[in-house]
Each structure stands twice: as C-alpha cells, then as structure tokens.
C-alpha atoms as a PDB file:
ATOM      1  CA  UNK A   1      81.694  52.235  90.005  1.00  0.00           C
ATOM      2  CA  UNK A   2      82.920  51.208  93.289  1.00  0.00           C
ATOM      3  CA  UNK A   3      84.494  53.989  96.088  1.00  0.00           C
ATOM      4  CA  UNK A   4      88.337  53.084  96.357  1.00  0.00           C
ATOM      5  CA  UNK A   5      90.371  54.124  99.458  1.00  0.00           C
ATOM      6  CA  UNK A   6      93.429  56.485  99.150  1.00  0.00           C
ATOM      7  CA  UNK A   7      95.598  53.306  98.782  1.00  0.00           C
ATOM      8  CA  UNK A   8      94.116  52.491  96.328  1.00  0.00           C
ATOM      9  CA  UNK A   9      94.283  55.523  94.257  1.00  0.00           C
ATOM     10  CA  UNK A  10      97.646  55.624  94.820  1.00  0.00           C
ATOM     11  CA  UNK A  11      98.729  52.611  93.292  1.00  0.00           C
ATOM     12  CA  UNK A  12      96.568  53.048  89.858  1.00  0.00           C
ATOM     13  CA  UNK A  13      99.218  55.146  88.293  1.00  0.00           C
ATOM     14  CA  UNK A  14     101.650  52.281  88.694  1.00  0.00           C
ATOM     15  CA  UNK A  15      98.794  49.886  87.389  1.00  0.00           C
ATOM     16  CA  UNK A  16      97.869  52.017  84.261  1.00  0.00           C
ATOM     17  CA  UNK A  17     101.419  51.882  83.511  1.00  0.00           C
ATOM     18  CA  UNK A  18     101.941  48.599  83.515  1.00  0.00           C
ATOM     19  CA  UNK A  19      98.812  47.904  81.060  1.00  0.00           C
ATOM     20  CA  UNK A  20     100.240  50.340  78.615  1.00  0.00           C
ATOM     21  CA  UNK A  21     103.528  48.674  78.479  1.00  0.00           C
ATOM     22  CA  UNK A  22     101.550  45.373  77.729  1.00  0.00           C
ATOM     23  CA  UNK A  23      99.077  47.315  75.466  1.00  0.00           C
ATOM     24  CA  UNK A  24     102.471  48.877  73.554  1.00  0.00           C
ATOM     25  CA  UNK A  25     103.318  45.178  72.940  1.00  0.00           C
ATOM     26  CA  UNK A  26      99.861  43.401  71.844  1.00  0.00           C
ATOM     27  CA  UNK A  27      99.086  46.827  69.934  1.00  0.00           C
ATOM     28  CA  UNK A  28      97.227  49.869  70.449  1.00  0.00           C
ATOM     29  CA  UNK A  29      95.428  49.479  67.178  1.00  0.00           C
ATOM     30  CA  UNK A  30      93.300  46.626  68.749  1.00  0.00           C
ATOM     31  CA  UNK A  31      90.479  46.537  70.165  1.00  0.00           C
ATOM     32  CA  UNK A  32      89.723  44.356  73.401  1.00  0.00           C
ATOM     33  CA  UNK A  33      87.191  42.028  71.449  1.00  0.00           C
ATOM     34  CA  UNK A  34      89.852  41.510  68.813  1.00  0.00           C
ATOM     35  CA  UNK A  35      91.757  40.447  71.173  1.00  0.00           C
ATOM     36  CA  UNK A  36      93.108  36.639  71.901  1.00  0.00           C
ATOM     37  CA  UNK A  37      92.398  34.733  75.108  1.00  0.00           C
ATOM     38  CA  UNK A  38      95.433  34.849  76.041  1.00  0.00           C
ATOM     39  CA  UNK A  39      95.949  38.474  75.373  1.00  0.00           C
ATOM     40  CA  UNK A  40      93.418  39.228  77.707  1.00  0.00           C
ATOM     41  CA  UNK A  41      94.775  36.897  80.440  1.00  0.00           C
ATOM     42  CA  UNK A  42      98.269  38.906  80.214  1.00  0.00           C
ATOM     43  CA  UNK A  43      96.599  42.370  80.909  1.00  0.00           C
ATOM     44  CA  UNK A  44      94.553  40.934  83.880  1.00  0.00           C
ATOM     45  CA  UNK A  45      97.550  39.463  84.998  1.00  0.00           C
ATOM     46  CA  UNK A  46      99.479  42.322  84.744  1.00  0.00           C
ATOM     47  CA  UNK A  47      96.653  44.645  86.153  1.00  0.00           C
ATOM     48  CA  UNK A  48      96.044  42.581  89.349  1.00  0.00           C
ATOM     49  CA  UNK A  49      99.802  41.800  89.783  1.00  0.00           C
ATOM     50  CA  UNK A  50     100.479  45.423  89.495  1.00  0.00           C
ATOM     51  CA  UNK A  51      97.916  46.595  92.082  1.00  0.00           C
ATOM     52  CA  UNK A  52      98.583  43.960  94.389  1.00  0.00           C
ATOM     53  CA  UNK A  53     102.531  44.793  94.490  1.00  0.00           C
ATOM     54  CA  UNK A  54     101.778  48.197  94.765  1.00  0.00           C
ATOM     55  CA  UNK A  55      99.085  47.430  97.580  1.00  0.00           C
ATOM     56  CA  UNK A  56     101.904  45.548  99.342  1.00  0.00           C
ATOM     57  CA  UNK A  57     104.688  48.463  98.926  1.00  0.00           C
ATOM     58  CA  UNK A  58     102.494  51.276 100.065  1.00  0.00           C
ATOM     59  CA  UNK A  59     101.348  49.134 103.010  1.00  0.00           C
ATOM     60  CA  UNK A  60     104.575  48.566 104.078  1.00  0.00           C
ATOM     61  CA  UNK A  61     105.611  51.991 103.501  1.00  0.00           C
ATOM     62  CA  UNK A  62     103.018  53.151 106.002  1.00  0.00           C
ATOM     63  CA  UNK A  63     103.459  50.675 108.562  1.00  0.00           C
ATOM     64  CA  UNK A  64     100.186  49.058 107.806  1.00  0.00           C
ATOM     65  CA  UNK A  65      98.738  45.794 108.848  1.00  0.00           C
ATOM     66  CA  UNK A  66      97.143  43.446 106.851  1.00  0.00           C
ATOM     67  CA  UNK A  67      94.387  43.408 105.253  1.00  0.00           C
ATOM     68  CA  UNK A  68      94.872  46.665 103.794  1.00  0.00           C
END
C-alpha cells in the first residue's frame, strides 16, 4: 500500500462516508463481485469525487497551491 500525505488522511473519513451512503443504497448484503457494472462505476465515482472535493476544501483551507 502506498504512503499518503496528511491531506490525504484527512479527507478519507469524508470518503468512507460517502461509500457507505452508496453501499446503504446498493446493499450491504452484496458482495463487490455480485455487483453490476454500473454499481461499481457509482462507488468509484463517488470515492474519487469525494476525495477530490475534499482535496480541494482542505487545500483551500490551508492556503495551499496547486498541485496538492
């Protein structure tokens, strides 16, 4: 597993949140080979979305510059 920066930590919690609200409505009671293409596509989506808003918002917050 890769070494993540302190950013990056901090905007998991926001990420693993997201994913569970998506898991809550595909179904926890899945696994990820049961699930659809599509399924799949909406937690990436979500997961990348998530961290990349988050990335953006705690950049900001500490008067970062870009790339972060």
């Amino acid at each position: 597993m890769a070494e993540i920066t302190e950013e990056e930590a901090m905007a998991m919690p926001a990420v693993m949140r997201a994913v569970g609200r998506k898991l809550d409505d595909i179904g926890w009671d899945r696994t990820f080979a049961d699930l659809t293409e599509y399924q799949m596509h909406a937690l990436l989506v979500v997961a990348i979305d998530t961290f990349r808003n988050e990335m953006f918002e705690i950049n900001a917050e500490f008067g970062g510059g870009l790339p972060f």
